[in-house]
Protein backbone atom coordinates (compact mmCIF):
# COMPACT_ATOMS: atom_id res chain seq x y z
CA UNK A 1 42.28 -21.04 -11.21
CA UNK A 2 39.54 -19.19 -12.08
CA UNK A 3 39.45 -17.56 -15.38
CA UNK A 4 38.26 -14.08 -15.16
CA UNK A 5 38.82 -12.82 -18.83
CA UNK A 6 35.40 -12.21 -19.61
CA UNK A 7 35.02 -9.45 -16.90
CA UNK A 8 38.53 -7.97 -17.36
CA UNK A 9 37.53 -7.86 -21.26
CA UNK A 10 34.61 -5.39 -19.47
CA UNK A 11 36.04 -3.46 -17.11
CA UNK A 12 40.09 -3.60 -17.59
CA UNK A 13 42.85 -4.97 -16.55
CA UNK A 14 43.92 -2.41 -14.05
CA UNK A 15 40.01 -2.50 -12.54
CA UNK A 16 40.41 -6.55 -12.17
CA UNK A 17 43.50 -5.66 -10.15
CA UNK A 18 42.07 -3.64 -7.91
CA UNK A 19 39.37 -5.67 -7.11
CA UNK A 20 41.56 -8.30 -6.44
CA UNK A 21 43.12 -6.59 -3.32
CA UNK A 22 39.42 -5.77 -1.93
CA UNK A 23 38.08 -7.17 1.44
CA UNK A 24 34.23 -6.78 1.74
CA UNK A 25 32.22 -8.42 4.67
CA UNK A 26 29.08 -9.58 4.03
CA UNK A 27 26.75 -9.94 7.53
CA UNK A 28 23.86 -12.29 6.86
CA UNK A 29 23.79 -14.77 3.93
CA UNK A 30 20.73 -15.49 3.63
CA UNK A 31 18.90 -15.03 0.07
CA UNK A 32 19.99 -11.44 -0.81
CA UNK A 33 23.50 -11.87 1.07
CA UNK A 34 24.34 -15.66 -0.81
CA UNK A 35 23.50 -13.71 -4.23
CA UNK A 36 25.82 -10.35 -3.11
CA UNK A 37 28.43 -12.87 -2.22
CA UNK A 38 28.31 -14.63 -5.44
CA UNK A 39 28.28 -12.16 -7.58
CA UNK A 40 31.51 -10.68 -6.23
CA UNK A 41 33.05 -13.72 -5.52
CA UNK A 42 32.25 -14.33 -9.58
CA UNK A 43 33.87 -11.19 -10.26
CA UNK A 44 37.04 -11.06 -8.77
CA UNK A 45 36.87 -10.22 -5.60
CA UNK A 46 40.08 -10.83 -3.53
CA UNK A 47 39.05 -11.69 0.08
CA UNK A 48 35.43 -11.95 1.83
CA UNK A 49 34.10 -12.50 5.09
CA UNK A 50 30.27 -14.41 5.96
CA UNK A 51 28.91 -13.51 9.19
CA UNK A 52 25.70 -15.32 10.20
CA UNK A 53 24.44 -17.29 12.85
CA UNK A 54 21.82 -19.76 11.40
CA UNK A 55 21.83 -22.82 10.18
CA UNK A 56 20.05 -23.98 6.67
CA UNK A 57 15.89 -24.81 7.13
CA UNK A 58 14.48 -26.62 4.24
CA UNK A 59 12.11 -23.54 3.68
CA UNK A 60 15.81 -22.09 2.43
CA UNK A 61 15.71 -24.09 -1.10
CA UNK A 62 13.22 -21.91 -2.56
CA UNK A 63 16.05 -18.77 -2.71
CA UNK A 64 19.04 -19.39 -1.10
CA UNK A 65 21.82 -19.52 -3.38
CA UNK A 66 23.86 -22.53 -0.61
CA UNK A 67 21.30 -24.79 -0.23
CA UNK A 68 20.56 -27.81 -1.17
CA UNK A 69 18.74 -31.16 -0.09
CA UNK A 70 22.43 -31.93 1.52
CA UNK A 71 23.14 -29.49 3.70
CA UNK A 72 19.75 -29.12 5.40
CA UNK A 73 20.69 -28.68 9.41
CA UNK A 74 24.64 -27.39 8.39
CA UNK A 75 26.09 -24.12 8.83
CA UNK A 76 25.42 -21.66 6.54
CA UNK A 77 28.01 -19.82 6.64
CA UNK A 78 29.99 -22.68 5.75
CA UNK A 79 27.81 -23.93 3.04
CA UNK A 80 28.33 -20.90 1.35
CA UNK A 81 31.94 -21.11 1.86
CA UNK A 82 31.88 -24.53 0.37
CA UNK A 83 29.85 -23.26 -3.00
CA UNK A 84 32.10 -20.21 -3.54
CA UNK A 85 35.46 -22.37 -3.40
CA UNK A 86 34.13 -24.06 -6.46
CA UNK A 87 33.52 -21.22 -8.77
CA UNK A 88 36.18 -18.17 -7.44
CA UNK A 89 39.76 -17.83 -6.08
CA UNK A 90 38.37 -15.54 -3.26
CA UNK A 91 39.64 -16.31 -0.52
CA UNK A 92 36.63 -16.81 2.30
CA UNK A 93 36.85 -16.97 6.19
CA UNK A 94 33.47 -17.33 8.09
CA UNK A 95 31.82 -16.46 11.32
CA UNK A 96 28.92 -18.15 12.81
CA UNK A 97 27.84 -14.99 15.40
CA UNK A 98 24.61 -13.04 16.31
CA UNK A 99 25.18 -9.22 15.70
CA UNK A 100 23.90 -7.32 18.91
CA UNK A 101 24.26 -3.48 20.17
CA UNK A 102 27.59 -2.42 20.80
CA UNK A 103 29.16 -4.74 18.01
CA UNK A 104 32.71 -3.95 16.96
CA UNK A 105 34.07 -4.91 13.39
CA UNK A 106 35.89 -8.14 13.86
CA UNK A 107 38.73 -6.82 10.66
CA UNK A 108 39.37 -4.42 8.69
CA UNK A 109 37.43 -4.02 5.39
CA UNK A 110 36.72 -1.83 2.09
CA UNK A 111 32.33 -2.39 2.22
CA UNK A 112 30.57 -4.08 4.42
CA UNK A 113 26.99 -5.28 3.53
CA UNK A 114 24.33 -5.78 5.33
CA UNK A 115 21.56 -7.92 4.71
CA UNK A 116 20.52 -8.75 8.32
CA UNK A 117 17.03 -9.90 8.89
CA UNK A 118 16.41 -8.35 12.36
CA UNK A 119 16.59 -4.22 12.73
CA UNK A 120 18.76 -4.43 16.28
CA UNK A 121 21.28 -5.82 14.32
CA UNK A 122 21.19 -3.67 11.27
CA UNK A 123 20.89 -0.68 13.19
CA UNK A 124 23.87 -2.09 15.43
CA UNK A 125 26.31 -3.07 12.19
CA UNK A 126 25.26 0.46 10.14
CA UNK A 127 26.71 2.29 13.48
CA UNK A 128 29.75 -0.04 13.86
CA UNK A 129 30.58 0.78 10.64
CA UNK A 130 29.98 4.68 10.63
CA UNK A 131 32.03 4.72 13.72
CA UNK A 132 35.01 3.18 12.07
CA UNK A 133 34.34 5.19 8.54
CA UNK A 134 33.62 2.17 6.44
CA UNK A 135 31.34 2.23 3.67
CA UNK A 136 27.99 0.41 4.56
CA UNK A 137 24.69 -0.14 2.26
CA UNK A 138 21.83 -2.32 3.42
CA UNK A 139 19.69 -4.43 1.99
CA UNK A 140 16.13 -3.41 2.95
CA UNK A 141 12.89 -5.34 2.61
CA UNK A 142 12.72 -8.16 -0.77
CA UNK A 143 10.12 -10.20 1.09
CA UNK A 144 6.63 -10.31 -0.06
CA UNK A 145 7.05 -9.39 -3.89
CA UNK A 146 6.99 -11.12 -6.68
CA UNK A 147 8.32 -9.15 -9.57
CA UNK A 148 11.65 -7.86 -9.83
CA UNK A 149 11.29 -4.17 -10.54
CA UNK A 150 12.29 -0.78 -9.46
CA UNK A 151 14.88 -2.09 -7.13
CA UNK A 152 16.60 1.81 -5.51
CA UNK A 153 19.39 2.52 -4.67
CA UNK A 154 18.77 5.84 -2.00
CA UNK A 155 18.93 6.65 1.87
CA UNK A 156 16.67 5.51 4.40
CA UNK A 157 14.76 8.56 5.15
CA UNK A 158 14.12 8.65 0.81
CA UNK A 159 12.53 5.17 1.09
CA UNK A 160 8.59 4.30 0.87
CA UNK A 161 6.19 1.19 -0.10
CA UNK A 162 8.65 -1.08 2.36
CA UNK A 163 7.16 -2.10 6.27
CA UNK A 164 10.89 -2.47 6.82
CA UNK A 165 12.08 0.73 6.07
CA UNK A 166 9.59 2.00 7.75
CA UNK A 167 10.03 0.44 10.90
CA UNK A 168 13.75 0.99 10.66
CA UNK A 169 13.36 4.87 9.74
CA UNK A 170 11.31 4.66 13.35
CA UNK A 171 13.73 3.30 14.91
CA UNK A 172 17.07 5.69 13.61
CA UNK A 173 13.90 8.64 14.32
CA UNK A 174 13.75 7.30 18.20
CA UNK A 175 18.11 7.46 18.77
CA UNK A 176 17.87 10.64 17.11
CA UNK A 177 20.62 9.26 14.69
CA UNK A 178 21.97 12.25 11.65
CA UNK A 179 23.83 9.89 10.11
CA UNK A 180 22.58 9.21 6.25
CA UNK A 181 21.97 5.25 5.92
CA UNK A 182 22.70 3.91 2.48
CA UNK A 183 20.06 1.14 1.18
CA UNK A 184 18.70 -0.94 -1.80
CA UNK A 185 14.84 -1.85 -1.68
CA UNK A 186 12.37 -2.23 -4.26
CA UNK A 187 9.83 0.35 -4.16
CA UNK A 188 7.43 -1.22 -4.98
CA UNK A 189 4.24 -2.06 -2.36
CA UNK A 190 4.30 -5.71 -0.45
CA UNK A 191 1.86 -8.24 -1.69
CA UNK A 192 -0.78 -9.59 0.60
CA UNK A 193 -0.09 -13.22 1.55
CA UNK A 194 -1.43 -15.71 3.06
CA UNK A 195 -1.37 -16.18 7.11
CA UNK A 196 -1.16 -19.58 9.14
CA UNK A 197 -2.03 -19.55 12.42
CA UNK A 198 0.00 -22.51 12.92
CA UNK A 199 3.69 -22.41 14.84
CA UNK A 200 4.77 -21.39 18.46
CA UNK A 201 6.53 -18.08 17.29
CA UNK A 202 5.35 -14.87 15.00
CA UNK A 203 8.03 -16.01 12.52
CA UNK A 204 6.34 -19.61 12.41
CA UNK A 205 2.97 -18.29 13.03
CA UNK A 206 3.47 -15.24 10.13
CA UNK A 207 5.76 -16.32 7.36
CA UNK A 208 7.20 -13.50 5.02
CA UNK A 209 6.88 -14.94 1.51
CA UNK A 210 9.36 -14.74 -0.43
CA UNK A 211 11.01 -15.74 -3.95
CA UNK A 212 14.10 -15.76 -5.89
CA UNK A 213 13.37 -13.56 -7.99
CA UNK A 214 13.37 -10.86 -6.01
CA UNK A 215 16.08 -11.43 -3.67
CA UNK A 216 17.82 -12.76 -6.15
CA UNK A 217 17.66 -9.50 -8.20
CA UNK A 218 18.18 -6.88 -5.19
CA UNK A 219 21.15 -9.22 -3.94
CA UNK A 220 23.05 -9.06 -7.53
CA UNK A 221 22.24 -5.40 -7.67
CA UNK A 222 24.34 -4.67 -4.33
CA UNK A 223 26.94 -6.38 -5.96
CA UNK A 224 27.02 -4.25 -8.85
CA UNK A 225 27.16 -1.59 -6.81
CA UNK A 226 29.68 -2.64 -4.41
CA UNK A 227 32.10 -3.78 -7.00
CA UNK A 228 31.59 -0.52 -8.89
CA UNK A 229 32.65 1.23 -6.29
CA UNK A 230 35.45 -0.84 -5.18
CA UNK A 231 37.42 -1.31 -8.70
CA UNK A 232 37.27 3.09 -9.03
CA UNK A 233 41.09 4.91 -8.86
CA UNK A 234 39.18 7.47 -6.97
CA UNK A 235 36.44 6.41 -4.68
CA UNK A 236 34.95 10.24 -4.88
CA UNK A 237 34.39 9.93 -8.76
């Protein structure tokens, strides 16, 4: 069993129960979702879902909490899975799915997080979730910086510096969607990197680089923010 003492010395008994009869889903696992599902796995957490479709790519070890020189070709979902069994009691289930327009939550859950790569799907999980009134926040862009610094917690339409923000403000602008999205970003501007020309596709041919870092950083910070939330009496306090 895991031995939580040290964070229900912090936050209380009472708060460590709480947390313990929490469901949050966690859509994309990638190098801020592996760190958001750590960190609450690491914390008590009671019961989490992975969603994610892909499978781990050697370009992975640089920032993915999962991988390893093992696993390269495996699920990730599942290698995540595997990892968290060995340092929480949290008990995992995992789906290997593509999130597309029209999605429906596949449970019932107290947060879901988002840290999908593509904006269809983040745009199609954020309304899922509004529809069925469950609390949402989104990880926005990490890629392309360096430093970890003046990571935000706002709304979309408060967010600058970030080409994906941008381009998903454009497209919430375009639906004519009211609903305030919650995200986390650094605000800080993207480096310039260097481009190959090499590779069939714009992801192969333009590479976002990216570090640990940073994702690491904005992916513990959701946490925080999730479990915060999660382990109040009163979730309007």
């Amino acid at each position: 069993m895991a031995d939580l003492s040290r964070m229900e010395y912090l936050v209380g008994k009472d708060a460590m129960d709480r947390i313990k009869q929490k469901h949050v889903l966690i859509c994309g696992v990638g190098g801020v979702g592996s760190f958001v599902a750590e960190g609450l796995c690491r914390s008590g957490l009671g019961r989490i879902t992975l969603l994610d479709y892909d499978k781990v790519e050697p370009s992975n070890l640089n920032r993915q909490l999962m991988t390893d020189k093992r696993n390269i070709g495996t699920s990730k979902v599942e290698a995540l899975k595997e990892r968290l069994e060995q340092v929480s009691d949290t008990r995992i289930k995992t789906i290997e799915s593509f999130i597309n327009e029209g999605f429906v939550l596949p449970g019932e859950y107290d947060y879901v997080v988002d840290c999908i790569d593509t904006l269809s799907g983040k745009f199609a999980l954020v309304k899922a979730c509004h529809r069925q009134g469950i609390p949402v926040i989104s990880s926005l862009g990490s890629a392309r910086r360096l430093k970890p610094e003046k990571i935000t917690l706002t709304t979309l339409d408060k967010t600058r510096n970030d080409p994906l923000a941008k381009a998903f403000r454009n497209l919430v602008k375009k639906e004519n969607y009211r609903h305030k999205i919650e995200v986390v970003y650094p605000d800080t501007p993207a480096m310039k990197t260097t481009v190959t020309q090499e590779g069939k596709t714009n992801k192969e041919k333009y590479p976002l680089g990216s570090a640990i870092f940073m994702v690491g950083s904005v992916g513990l910070y959701i946490a925080y923010v999730v479990f915060e939330r999660l382990i109040r009496e009163d979730r309007n306090i």
